[in-house]
C-alpha atoms as a PDB file:
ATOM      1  CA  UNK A   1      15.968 -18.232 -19.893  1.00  0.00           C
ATOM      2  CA  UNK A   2      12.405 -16.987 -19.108  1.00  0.00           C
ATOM      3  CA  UNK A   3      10.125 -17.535 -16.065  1.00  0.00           C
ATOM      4  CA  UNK A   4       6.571 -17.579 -14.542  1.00  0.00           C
ATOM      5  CA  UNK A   5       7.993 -15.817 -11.067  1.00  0.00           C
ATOM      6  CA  UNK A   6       9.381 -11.874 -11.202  1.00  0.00           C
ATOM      7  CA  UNK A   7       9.703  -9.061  -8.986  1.00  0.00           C
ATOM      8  CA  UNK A   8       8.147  -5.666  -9.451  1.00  0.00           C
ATOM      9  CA  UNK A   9       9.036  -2.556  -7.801  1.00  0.00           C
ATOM     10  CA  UNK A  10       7.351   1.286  -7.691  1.00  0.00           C
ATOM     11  CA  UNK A  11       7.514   3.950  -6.228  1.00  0.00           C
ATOM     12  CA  UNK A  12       5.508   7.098  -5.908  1.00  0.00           C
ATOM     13  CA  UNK A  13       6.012   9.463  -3.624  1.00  0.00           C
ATOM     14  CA  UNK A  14       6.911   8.335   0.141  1.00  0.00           C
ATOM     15  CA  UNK A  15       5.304   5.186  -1.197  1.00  0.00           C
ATOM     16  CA  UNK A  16       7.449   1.790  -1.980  1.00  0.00           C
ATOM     17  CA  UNK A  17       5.354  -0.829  -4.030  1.00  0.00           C
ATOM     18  CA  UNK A  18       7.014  -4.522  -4.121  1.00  0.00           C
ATOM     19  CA  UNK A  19       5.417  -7.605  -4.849  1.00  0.00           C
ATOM     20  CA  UNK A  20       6.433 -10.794  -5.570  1.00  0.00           C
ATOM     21  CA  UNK A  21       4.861 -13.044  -8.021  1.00  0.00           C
ATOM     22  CA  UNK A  22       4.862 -16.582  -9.239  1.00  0.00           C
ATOM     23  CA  UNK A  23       2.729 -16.452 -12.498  1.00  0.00           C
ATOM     24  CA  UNK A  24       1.185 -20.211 -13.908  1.00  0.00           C
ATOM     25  CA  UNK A  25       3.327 -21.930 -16.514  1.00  0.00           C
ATOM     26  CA  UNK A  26       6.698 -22.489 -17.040  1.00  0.00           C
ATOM     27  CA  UNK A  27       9.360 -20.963 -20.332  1.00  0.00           C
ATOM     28  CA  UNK A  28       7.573 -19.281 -22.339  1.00  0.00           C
ATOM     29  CA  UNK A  29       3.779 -19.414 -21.536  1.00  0.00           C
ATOM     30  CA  UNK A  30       5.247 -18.523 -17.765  1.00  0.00           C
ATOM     31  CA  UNK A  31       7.487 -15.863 -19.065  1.00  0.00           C
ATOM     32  CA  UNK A  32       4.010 -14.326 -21.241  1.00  0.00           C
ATOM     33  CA  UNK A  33       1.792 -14.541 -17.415  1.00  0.00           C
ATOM     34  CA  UNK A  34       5.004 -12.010 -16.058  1.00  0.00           C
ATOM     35  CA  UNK A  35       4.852  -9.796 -18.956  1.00  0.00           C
ATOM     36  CA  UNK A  36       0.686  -9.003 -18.511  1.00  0.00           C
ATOM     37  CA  UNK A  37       1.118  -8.870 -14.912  1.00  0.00           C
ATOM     38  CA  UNK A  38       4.332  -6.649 -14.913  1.00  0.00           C
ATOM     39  CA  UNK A  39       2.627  -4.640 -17.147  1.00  0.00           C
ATOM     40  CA  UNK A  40      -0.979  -4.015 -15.323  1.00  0.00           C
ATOM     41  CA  UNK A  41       0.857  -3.498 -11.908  1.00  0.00           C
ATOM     42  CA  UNK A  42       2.819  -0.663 -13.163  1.00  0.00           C
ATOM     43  CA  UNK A  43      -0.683   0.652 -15.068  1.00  0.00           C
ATOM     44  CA  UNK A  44      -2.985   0.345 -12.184  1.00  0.00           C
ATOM     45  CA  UNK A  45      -0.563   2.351  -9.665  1.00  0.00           C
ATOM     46  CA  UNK A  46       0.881   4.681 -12.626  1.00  0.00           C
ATOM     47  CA  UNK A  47      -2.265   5.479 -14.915  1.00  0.00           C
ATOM     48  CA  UNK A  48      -5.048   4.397 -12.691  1.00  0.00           C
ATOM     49  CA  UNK A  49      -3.273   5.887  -9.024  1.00  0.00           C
ATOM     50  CA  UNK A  50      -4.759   2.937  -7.178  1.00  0.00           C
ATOM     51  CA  UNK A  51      -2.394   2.517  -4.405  1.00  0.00           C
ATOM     52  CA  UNK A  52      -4.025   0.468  -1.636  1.00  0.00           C
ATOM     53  CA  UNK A  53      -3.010  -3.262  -1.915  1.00  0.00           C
ATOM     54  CA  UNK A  54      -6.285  -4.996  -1.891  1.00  0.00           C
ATOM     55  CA  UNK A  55      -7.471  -2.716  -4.622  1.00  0.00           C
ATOM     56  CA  UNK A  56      -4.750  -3.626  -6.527  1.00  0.00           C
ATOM     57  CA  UNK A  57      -5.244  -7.201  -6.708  1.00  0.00           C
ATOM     58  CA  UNK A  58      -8.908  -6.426  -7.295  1.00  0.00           C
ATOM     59  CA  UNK A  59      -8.024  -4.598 -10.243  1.00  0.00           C
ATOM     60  CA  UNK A  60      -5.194  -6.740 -11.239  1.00  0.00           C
ATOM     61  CA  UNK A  61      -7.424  -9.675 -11.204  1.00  0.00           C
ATOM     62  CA  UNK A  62     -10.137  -8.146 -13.815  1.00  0.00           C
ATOM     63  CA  UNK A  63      -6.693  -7.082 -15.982  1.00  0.00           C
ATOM     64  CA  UNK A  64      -5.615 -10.249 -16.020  1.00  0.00           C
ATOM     65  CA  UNK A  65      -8.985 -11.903 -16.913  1.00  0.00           C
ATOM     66  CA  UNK A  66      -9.835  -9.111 -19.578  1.00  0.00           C
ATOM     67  CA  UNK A  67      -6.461  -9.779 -20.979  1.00  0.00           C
ATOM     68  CA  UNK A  68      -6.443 -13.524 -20.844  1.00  0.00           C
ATOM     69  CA  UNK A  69      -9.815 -13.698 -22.268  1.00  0.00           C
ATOM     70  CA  UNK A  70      -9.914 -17.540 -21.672  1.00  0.00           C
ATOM     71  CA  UNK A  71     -13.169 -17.442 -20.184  1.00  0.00           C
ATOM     72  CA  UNK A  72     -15.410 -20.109 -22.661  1.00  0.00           C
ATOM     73  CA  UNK A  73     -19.215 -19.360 -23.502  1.00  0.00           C
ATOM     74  CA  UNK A  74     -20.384 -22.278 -21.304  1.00  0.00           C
ATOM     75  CA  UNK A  75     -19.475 -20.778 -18.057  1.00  0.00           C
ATOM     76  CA  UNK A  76     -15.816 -22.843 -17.734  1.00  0.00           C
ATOM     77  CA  UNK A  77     -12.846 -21.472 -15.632  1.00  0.00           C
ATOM     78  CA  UNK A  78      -9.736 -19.373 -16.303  1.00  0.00           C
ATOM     79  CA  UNK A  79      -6.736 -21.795 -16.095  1.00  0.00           C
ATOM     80  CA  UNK A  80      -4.005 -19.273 -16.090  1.00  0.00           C
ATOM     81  CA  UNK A  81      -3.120 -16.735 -13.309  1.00  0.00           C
ATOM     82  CA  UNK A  82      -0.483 -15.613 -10.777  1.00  0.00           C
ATOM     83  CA  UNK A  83      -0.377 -16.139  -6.676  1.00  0.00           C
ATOM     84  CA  UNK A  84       1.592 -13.548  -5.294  1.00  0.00           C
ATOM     85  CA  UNK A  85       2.081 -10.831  -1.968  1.00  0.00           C
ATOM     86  CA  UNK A  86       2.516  -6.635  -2.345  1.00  0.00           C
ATOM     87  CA  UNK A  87       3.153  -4.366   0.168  1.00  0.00           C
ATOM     88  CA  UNK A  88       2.973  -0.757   0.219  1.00  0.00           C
ATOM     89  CA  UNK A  89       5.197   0.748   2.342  1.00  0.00           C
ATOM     90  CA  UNK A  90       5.077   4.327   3.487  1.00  0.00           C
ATOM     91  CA  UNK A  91       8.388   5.739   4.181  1.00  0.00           C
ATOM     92  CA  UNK A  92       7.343   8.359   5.985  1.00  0.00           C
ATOM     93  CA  UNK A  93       4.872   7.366   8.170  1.00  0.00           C
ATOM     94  CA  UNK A  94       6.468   3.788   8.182  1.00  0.00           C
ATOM     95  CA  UNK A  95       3.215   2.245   7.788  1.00  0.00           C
ATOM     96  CA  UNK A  96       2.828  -1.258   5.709  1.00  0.00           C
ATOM     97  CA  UNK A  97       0.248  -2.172   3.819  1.00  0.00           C
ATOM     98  CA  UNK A  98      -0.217  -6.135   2.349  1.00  0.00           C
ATOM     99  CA  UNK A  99      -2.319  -7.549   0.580  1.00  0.00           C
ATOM    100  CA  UNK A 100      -2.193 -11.799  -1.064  1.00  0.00           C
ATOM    101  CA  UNK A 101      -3.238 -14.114  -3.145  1.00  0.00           C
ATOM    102  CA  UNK A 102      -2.230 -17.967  -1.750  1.00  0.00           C
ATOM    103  CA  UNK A 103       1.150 -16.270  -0.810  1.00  0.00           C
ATOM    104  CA  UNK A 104       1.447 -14.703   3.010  1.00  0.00           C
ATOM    105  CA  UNK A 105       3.848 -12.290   4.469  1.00  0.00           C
ATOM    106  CA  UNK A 106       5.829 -12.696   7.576  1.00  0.00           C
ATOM    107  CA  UNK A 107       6.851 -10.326  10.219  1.00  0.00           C
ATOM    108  CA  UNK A 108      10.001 -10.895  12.370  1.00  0.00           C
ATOM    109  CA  UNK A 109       9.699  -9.042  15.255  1.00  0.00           C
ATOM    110  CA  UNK A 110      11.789  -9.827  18.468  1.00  0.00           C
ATOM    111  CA  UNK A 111      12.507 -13.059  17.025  1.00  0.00           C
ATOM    112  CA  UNK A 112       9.292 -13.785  16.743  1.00  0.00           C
ATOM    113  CA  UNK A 113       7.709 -15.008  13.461  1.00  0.00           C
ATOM    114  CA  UNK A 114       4.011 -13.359  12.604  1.00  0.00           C
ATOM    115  CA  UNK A 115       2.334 -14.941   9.294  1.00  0.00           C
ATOM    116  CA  UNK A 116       0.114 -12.763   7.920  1.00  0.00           C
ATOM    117  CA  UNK A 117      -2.118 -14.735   5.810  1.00  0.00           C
ATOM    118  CA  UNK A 118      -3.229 -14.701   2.261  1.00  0.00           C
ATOM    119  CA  UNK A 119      -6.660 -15.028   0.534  1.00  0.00           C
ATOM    120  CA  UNK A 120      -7.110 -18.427  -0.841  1.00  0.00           C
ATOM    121  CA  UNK A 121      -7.628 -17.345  -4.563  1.00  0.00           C
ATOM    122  CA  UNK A 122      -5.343 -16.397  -6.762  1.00  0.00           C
ATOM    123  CA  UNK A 123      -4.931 -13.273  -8.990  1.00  0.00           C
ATOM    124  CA  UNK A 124      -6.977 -14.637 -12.823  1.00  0.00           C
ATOM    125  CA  UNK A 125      -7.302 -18.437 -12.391  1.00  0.00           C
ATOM    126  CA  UNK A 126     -10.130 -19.085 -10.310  1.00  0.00           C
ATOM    127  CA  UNK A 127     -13.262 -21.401 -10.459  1.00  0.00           C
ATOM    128  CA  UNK A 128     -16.267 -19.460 -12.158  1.00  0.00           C
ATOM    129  CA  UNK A 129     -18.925 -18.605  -9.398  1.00  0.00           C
ATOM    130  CA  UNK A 130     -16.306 -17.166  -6.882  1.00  0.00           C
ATOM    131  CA  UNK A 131     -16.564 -13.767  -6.465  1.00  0.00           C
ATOM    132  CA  UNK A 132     -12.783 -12.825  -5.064  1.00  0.00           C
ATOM    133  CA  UNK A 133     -12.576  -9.245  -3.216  1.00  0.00           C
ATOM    134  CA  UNK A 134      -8.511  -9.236  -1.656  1.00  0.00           C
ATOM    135  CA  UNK A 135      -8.498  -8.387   1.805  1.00  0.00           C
ATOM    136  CA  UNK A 136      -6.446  -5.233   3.123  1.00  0.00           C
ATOM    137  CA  UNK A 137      -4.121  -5.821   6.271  1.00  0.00           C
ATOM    138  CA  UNK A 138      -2.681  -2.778   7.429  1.00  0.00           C
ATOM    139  CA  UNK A 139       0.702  -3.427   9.518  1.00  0.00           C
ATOM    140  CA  UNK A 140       2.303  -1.501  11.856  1.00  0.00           C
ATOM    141  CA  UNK A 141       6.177  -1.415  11.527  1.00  0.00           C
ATOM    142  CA  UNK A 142       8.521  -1.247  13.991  1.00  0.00           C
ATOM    143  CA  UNK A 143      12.618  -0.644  14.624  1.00  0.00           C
ATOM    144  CA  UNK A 144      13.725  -3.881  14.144  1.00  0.00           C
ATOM    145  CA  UNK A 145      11.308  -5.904  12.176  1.00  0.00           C
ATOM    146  CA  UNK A 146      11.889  -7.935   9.017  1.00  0.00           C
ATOM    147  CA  UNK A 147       9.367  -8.650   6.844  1.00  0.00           C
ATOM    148  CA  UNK A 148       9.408 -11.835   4.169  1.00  0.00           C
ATOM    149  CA  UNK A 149       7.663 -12.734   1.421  1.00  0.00           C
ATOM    150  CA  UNK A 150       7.741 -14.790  -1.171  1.00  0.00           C
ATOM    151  CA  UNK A 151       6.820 -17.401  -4.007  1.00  0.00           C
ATOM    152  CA  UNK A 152       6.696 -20.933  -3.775  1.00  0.00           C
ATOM    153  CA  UNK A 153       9.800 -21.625  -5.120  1.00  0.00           C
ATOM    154  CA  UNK A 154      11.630 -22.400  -1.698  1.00  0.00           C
ATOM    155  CA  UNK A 155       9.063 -24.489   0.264  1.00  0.00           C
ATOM    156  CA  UNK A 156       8.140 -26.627  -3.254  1.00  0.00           C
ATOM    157  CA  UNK A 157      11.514 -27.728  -3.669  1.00  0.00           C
ATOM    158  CA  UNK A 158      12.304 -30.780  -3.550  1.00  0.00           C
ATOM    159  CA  UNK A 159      15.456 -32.548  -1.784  1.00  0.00           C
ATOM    160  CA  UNK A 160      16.731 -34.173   1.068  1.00  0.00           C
ATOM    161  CA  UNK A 161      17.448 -37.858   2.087  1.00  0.00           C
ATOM    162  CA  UNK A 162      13.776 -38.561   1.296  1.00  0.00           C
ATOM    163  CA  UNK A 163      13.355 -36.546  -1.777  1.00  0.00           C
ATOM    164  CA  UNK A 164      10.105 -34.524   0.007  1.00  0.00           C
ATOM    165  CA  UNK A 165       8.896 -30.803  -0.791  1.00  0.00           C
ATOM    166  CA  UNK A 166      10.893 -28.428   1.199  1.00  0.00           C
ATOM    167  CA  UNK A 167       7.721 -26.923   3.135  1.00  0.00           C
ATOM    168  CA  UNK A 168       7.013 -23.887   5.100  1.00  0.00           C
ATOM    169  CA  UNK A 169       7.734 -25.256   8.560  1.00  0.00           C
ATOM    170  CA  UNK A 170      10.856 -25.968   7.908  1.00  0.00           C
ATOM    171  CA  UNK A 171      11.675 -22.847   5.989  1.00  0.00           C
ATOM    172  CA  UNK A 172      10.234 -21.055   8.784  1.00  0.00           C
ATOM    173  CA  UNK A 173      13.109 -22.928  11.313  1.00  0.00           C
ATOM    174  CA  UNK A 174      15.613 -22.053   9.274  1.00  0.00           C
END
């Protein structure tokens, strides 16, 4: 069984790398979006020593669309791509670092939910004319705090008495 979602996991250092990704497509054309983007995370942090979140996603997104090369001569859009969250996490200084595309990150603290948002673009699939640059949110961490993240596969599911999407409110709740 192969899938468009997966888990990667670095680390260098005091520094923890972990995002989570859920790649376009499902079987095998999902499974081949993981592979490239599996692949290019642990290149851009390993070979290229890029370590600061946004700047991964920046660079991840011109991997992907080198690698995709889907791009047509008459200007069209790349159809494939990957929304996903990473954090770097510095064990030492116990400093977090997050960066997103579509998918947020949330901070328990004191009970308290914080949702720290993603861009709106994803890594790759994108309309031409957007220029995407990932935003950087540097978090301060706590004794105490959780911090989630995730794909889409909980709050897209569907169920229930009236067969609805999950969503993140109720996620959230629970």
């Amino acid at each position: 069984i192969v899938s468009g979602d997966f888990y990667w996991l670095d680390t260098i250092g005091d520094l923890e790398f972990l995002a989570s990704v859920d790649c376009t497509g499902h079987g095998v054309p999902g499974a081949f979006m993981s592979l490239i983007g599996y692949t290019s995370l642990s290149k851009i942090v390993r070979e290229m020593n890029i370590y600061k979140p946004s700047d991964i996603l920046n660079q991840l997104n011109i991997e992907i669309t080198r690698s995709l090369q889907k791009q047509d001569t008459s200007g069209g859009a790349i159809q494939d791509g990957m929304d996903m969250s990473l954090i770097c996490y510095n064990k030492k200084t116990q400093h977090l670092e997050f960066a997103g595309a579509f998918n947020p990150l949330w901070l328990v603290r004191n009970n308290d939910i914080e949702e720290i948002k993603a861009d709106r673009f994803s890594i790759g699939s994108s309309s031409a004319n957007i220029e995407k640059i990932f935003t950087n949110h540097e978090v301060p961490i706590q004794k105490g705090d959780f911090v989630y993240f995730f794909s889409d596969g909980i709050i897209d599911q569907f169920g229930g008495e009236s067969g609805k999407k999950f969503m993140a409110k109720p996620f959230k709740r629970l």
